[in-house]
PDB file of N, CA and C in Angstrom:
ATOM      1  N   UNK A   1      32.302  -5.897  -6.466  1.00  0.00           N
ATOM      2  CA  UNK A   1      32.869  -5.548  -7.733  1.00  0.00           C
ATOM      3  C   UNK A   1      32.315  -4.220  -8.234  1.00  0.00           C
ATOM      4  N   UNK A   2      30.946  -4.240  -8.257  1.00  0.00           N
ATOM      5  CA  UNK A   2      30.329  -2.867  -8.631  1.00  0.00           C
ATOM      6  C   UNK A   2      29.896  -2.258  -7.288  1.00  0.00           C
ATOM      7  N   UNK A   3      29.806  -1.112  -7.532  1.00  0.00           N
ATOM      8  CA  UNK A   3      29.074  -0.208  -6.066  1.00  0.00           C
ATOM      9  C   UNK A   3      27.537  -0.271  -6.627  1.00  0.00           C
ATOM     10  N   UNK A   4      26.638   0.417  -6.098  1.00  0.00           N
ATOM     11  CA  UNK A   4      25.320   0.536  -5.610  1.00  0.00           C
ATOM     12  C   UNK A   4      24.940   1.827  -7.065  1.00  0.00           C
ATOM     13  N   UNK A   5      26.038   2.244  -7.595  1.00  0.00           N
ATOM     14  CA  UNK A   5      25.580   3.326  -8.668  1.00  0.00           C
ATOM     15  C   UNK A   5      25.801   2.528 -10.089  1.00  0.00           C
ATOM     16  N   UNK A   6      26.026   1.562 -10.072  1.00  0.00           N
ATOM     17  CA  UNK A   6      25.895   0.390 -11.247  1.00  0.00           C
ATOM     18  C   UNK A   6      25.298  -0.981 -11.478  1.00  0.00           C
ATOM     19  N   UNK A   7      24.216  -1.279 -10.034  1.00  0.00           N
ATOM     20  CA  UNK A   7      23.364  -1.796  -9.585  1.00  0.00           C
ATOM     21  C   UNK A   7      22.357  -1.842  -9.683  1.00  0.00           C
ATOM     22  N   UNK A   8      21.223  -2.729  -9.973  1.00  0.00           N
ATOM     23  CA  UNK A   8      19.539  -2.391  -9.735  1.00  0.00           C
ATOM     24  C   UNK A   8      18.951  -3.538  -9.724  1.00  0.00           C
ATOM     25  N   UNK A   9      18.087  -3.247  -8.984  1.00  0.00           N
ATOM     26  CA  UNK A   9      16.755  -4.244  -8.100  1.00  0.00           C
ATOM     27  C   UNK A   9      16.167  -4.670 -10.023  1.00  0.00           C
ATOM     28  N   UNK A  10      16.032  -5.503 -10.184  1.00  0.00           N
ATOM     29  CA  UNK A  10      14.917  -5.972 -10.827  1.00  0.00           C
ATOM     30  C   UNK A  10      14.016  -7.171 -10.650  1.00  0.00           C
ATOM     31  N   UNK A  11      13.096  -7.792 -11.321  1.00  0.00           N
ATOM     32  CA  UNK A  11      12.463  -8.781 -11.136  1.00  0.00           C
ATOM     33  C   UNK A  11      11.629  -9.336 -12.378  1.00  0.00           C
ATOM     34  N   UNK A  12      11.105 -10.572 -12.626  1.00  0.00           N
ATOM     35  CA  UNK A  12       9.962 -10.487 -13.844  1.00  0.00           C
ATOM     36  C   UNK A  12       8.982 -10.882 -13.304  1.00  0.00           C
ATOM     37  N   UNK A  13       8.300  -9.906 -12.613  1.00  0.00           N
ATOM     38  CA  UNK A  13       7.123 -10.097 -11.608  1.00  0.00           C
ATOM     39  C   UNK A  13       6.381  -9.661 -12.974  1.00  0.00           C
ATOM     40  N   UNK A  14       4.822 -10.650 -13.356  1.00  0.00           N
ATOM     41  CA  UNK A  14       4.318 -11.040 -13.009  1.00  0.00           C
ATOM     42  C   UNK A  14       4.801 -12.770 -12.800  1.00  0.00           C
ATOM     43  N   UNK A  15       5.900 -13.089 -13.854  1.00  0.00           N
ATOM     44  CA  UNK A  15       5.861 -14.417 -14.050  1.00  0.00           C
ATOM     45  C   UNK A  15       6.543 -15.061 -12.745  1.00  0.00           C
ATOM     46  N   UNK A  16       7.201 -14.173 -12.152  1.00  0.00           N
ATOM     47  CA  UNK A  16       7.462 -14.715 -10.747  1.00  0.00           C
ATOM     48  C   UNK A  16       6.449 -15.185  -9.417  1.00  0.00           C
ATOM     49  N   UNK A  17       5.147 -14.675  -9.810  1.00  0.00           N
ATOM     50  CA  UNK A  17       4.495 -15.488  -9.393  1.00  0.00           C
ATOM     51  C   UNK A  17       4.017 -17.094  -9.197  1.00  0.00           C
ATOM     52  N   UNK A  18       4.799 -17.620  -9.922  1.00  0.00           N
ATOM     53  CA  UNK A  18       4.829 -19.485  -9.990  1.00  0.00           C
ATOM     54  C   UNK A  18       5.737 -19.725  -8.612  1.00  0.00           C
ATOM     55  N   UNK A  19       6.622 -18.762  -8.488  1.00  0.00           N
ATOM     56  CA  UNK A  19       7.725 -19.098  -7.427  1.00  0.00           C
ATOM     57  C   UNK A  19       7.309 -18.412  -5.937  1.00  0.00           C
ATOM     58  N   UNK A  20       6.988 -16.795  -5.843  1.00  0.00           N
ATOM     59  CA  UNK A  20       7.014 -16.099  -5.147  1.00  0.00           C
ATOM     60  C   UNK A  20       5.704 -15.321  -4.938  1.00  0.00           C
ATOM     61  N   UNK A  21       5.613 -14.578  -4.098  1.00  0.00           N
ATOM     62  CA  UNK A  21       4.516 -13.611  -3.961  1.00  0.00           C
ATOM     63  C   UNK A  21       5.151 -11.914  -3.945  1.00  0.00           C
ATOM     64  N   UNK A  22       4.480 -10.955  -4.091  1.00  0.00           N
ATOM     65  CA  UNK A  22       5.034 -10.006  -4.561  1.00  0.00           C
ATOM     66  C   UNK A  22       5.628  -9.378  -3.338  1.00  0.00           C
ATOM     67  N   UNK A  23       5.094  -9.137  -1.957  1.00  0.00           N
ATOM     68  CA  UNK A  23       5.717  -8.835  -1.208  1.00  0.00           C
ATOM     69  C   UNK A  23       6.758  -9.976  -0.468  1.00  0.00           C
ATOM     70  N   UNK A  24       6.695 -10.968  -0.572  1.00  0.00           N
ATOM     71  CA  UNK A  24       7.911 -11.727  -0.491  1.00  0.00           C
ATOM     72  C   UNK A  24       9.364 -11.250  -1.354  1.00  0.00           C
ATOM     73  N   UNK A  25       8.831 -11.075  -2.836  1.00  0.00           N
ATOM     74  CA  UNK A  25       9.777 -10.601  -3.571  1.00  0.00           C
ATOM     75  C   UNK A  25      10.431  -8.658  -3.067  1.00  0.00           C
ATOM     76  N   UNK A  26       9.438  -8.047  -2.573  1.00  0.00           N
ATOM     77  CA  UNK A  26      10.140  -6.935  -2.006  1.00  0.00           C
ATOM     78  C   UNK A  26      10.765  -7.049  -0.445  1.00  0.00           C
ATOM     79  N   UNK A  27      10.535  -7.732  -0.142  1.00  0.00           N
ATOM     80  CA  UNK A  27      11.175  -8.312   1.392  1.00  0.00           C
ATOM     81  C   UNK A  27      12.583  -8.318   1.160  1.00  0.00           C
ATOM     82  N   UNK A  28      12.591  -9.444   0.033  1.00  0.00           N
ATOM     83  CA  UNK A  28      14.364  -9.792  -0.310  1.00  0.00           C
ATOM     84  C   UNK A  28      14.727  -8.502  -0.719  1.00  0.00           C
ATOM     85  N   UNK A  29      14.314  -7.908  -1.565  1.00  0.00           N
ATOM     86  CA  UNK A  29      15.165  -7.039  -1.936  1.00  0.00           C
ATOM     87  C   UNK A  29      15.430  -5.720  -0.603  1.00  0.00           C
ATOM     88  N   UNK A  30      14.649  -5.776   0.463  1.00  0.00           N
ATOM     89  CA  UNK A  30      14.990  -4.831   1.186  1.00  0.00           C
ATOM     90  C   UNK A  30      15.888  -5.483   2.102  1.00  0.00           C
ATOM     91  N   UNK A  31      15.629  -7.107   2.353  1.00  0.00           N
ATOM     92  CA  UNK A  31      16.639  -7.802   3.448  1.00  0.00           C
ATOM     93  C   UNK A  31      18.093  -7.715   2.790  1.00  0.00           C
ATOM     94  N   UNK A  32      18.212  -7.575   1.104  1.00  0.00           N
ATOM     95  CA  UNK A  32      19.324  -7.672   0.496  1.00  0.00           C
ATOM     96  C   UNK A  32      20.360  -6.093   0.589  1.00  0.00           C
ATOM     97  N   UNK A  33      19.389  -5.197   0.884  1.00  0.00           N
ATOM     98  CA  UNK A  33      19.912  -3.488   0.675  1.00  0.00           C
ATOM     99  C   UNK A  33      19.419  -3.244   2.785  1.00  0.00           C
ATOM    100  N   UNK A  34      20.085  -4.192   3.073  1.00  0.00           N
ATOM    101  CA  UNK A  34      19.459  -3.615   4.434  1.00  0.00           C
ATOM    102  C   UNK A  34      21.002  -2.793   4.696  1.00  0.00           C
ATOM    103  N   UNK A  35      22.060  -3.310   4.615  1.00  0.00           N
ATOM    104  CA  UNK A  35      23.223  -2.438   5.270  1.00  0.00           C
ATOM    105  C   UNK A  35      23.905  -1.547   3.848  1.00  0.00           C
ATOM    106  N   UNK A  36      22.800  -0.849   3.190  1.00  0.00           N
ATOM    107  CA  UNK A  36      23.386   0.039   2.260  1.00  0.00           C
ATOM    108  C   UNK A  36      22.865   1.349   3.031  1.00  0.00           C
ATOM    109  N   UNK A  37      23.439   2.311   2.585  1.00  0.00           N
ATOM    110  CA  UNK A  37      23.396   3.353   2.865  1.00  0.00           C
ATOM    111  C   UNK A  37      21.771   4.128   2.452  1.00  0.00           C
ATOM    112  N   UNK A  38      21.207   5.247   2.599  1.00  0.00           N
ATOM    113  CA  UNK A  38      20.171   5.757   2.366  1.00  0.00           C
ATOM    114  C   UNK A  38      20.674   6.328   0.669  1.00  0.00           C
ATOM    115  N   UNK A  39      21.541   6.462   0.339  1.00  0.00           N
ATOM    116  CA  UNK A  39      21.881   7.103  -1.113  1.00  0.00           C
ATOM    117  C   UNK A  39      21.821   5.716  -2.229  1.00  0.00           C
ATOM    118  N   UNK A  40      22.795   4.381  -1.609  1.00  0.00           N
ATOM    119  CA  UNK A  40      22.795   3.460  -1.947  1.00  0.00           C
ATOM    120  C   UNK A  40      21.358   2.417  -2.490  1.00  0.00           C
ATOM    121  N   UNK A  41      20.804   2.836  -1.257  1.00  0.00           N
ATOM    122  CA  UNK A  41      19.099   2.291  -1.623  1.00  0.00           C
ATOM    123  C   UNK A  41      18.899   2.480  -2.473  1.00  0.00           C
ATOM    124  N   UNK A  42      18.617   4.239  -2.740  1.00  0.00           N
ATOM    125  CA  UNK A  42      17.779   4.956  -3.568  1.00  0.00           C
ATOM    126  C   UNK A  42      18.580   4.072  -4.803  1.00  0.00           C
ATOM    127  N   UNK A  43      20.193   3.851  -5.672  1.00  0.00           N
ATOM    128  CA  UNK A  43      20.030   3.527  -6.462  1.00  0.00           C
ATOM    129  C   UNK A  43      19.421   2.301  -7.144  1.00  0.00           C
ATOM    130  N   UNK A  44      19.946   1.562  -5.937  1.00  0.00           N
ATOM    131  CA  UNK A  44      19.252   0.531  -6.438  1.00  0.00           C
ATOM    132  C   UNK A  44      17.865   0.221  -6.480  1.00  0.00           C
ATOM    133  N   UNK A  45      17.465   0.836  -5.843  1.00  0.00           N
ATOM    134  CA  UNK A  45      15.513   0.957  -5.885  1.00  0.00           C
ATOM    135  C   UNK A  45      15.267   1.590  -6.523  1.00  0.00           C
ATOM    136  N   UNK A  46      16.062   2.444  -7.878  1.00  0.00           N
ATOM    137  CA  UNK A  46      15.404   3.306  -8.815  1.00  0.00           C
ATOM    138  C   UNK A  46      16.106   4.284  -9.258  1.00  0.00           C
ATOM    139  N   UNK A  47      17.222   5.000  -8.594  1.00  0.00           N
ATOM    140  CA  UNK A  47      18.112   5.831  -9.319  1.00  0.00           C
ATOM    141  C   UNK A  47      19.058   5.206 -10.382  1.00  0.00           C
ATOM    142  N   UNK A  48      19.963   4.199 -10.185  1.00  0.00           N
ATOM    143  CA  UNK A  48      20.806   3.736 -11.697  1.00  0.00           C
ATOM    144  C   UNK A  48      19.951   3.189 -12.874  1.00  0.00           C
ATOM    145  N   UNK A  49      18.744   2.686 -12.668  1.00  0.00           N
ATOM    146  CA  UNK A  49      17.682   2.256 -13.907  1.00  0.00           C
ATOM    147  C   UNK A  49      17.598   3.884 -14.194  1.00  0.00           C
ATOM    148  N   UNK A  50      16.949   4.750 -13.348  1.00  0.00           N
ATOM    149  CA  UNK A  50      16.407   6.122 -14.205  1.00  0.00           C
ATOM    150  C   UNK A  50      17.877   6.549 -14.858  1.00  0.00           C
ATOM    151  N   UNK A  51      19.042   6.824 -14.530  1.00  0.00           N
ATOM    152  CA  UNK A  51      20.086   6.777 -14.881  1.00  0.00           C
ATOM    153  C   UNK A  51      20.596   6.589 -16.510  1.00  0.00           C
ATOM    154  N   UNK A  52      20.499   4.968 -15.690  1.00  0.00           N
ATOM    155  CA  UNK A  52      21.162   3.717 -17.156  1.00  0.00           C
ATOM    156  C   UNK A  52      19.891   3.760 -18.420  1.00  0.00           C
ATOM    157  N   UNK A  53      18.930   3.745 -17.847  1.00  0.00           N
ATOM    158  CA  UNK A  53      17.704   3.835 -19.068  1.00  0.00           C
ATOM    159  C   UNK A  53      17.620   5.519 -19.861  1.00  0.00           C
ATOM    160  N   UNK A  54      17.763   6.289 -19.071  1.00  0.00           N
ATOM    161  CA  UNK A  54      17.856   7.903 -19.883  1.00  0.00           C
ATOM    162  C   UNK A  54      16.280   8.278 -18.921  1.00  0.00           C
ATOM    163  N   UNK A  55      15.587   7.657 -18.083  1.00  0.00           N
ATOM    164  CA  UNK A  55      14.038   7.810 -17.693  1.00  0.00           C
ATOM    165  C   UNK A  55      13.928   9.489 -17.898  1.00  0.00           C
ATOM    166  N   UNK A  56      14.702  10.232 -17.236  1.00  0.00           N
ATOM    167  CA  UNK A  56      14.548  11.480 -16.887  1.00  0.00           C
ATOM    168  C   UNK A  56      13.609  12.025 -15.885  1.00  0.00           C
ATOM    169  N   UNK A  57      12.899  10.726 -14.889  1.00  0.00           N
ATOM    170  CA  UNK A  57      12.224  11.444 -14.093  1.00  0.00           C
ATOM    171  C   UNK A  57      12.325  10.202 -12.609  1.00  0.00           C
ATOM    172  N   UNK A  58      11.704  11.221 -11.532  1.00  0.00           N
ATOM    173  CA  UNK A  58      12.168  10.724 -10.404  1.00  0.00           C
ATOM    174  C   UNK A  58      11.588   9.578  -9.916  1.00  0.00           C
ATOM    175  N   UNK A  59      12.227   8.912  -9.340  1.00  0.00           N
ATOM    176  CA  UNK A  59      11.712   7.517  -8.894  1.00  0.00           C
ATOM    177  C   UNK A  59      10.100   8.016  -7.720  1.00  0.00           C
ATOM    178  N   UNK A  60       9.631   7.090  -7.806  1.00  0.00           N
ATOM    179  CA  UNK A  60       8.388   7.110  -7.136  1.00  0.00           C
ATOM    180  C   UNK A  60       8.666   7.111  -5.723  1.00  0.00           C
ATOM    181  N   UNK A  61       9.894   6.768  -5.040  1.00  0.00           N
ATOM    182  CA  UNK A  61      10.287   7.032  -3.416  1.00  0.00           C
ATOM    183  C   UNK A  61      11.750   7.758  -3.706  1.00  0.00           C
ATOM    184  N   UNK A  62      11.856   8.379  -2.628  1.00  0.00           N
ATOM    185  CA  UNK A  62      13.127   8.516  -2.848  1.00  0.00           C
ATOM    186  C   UNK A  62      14.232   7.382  -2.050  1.00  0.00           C
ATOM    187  N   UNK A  63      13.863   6.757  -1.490  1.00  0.00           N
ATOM    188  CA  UNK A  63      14.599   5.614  -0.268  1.00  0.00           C
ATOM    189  C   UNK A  63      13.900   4.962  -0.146  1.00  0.00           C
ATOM    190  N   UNK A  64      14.112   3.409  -0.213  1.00  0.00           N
ATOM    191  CA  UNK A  64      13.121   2.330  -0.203  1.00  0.00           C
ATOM    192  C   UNK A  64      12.968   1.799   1.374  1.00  0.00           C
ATOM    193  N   UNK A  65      12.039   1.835   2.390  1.00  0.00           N
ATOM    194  CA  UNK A  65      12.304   1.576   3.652  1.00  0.00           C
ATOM    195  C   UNK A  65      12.768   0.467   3.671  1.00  0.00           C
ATOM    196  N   UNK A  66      13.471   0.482   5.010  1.00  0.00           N
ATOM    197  CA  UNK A  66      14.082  -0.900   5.300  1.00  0.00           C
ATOM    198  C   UNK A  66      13.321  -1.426   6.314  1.00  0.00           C
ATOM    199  N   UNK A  67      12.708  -0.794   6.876  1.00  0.00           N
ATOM    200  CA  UNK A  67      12.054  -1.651   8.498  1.00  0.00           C
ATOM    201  C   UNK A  67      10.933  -1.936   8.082  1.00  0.00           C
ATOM    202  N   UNK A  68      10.323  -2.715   9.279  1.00  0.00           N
ATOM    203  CA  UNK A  68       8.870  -3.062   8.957  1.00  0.00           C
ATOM    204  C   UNK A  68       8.297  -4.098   7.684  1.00  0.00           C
ATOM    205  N   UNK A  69       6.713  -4.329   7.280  1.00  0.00           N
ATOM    206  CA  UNK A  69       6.370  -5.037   6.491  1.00  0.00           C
ATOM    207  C   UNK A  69       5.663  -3.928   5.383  1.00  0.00           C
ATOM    208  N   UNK A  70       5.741  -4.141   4.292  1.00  0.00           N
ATOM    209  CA  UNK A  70       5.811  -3.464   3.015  1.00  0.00           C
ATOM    210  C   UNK A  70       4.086  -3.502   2.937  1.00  0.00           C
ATOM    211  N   UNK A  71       3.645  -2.507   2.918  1.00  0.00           N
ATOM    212  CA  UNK A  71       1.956  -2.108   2.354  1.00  0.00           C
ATOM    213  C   UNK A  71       2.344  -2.397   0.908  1.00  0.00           C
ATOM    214  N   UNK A  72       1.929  -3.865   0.566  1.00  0.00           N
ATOM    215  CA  UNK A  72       2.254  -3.457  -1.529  1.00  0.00           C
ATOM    216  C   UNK A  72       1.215  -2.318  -2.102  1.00  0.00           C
ATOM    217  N   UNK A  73       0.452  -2.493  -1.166  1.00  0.00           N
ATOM    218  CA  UNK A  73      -0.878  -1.679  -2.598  1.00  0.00           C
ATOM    219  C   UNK A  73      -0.321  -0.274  -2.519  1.00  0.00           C
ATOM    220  N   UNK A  74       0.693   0.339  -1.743  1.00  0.00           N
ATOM    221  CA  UNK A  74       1.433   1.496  -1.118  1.00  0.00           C
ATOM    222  C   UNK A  74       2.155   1.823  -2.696  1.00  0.00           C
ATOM    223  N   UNK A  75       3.169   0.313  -2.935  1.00  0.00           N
ATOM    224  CA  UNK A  75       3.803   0.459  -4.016  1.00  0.00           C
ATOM    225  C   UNK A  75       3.173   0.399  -5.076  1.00  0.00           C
ATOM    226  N   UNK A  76       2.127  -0.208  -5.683  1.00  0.00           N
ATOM    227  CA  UNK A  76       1.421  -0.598  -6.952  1.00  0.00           C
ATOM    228  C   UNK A  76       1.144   0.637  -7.429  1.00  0.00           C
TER     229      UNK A  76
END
């Protein structure tokens, strides 16, 4: 229904901790954006929030990897 430029990853991590662990919770979201495009990622990993919110500044990656296992302390 929507494309990837009206989209975004969120979460209420910390309280999602009762359910999940934090790199569990970035797993899904990369197993979920695995067949998006490298432009597509980026929004949803951080370009339509900087966008939709007014942020005015650049996301902390520009492309969220898809392969491999996620270093969190990389992201923190």
């Amino acid at each position: 229904m929507f494309g990837a430029d009206r989209c975004m990853f969120e979460s209420n991590y910390p309280l999602e901790k009762m359910g999940t662990n934090y790199t569990a919770l970035w797993n899904t979201f990369k197993r979920t954006a695995y067949h998006a495009s490298d432009h597509e990622r980026g929004d949803l990993f951080g370009g339509t929030a900087n966008r939709a919110y007014r942020l005015g500044c650049e996301p902390a990656w520009q492309f969220a990897p898809v392969s491999g296992v996620i270093d969190v302390k990389k992201w923190l």
